[in-house]
C-alpha atoms as a PDB file:
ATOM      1  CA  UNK A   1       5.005   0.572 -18.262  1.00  0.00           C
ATOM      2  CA  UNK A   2       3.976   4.522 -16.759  1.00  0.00           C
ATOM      3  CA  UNK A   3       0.604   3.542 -16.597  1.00  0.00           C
ATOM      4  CA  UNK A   4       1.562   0.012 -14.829  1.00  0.00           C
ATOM      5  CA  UNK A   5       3.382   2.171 -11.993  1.00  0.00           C
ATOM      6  CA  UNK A   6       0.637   4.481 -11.829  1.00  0.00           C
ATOM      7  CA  UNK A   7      -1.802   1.882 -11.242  1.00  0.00           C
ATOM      8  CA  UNK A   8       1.012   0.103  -8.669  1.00  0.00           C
ATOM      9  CA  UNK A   9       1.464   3.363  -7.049  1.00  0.00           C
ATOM     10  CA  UNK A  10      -2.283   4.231  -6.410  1.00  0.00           C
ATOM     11  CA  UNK A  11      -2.601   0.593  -4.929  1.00  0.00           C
ATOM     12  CA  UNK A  12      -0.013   0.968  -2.718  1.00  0.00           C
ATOM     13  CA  UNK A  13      -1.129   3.830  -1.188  1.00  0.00           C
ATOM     14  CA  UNK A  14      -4.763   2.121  -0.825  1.00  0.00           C
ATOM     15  CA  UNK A  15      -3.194  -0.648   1.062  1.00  0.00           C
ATOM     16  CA  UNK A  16      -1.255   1.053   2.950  1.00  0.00           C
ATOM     17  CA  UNK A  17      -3.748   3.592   4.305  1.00  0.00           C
ATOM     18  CA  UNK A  18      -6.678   0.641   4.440  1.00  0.00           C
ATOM     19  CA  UNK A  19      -4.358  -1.482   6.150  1.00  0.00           C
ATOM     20  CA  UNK A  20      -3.454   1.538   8.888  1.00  0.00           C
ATOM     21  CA  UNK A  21      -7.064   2.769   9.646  1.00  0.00           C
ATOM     22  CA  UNK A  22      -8.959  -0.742   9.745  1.00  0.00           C
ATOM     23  CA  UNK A  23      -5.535  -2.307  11.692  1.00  0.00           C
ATOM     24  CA  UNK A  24      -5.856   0.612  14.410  1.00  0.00           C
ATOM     25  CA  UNK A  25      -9.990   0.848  14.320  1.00  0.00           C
ATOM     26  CA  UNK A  26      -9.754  -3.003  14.848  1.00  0.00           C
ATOM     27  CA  UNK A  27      -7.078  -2.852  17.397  1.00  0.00           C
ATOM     28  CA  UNK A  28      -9.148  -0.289  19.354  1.00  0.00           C
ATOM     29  CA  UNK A  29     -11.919  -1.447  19.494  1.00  0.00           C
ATOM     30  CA  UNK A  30     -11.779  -5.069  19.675  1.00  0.00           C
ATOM     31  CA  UNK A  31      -7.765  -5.510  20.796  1.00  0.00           C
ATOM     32  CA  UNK A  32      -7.081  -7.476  17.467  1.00  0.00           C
ATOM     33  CA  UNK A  33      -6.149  -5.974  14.124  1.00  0.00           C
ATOM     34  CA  UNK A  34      -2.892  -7.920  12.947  1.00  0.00           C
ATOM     35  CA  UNK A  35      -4.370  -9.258   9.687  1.00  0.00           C
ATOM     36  CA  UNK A  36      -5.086  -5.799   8.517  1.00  0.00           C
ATOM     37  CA  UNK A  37      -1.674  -4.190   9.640  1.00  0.00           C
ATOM     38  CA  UNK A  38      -0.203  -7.234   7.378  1.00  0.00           C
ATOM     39  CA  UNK A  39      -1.316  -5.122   4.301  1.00  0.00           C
ATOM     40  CA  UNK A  40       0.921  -1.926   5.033  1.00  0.00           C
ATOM     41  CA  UNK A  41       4.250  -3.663   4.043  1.00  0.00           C
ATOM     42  CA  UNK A  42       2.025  -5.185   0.804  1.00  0.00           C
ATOM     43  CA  UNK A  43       1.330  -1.494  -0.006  1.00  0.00           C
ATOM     44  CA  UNK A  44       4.955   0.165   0.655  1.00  0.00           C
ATOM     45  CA  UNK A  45       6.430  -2.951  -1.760  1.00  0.00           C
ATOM     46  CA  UNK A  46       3.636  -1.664  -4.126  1.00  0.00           C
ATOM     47  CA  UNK A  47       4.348   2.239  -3.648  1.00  0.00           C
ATOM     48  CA  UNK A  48       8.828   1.347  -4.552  1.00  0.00           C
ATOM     49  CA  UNK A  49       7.616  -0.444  -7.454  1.00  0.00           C
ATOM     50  CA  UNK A  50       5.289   1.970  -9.002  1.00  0.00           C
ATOM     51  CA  UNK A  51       8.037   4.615  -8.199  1.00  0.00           C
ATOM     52  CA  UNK A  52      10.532   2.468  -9.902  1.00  0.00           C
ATOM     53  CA  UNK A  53       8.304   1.892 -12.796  1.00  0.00           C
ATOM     54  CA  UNK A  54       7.556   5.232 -13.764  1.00  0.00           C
ATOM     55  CA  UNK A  55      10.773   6.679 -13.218  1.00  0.00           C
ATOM     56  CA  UNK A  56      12.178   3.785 -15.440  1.00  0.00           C
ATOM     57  CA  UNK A  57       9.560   4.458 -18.065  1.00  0.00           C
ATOM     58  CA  UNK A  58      10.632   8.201 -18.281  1.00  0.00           C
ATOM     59  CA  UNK A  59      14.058   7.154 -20.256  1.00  0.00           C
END
């Protein structure tokens, strides 16, 4: 179960930062980046679970 959180957490973080820097590059440049701004709640969801799961695993 750690190494399911771990693996949650280090996604989370991916989507969330992917999701930020395309989103705003997108929005910048071309005045549309809603599809990729879509992936930052995906990746905070991801980052409580992982957090969960390890901390669970620990007992």
């Amino acid at each position: 179960m750690h190494k399911l959180g771990v693996i949650s957490v280090l996604l989370g973080l991916a989507f969330s930062v992917a999701g930020l820097v395309v989103g705003f590059t997108l929005a910048i440049s071309r005045g549309t980046g809603e599809e990729w701004f879509t992936l930052v709640p995906f990746g905070f969801v991801l980052l409580l679970l992982g957090v969960t799961l390890t901390q669970l695993s620990k007992k």
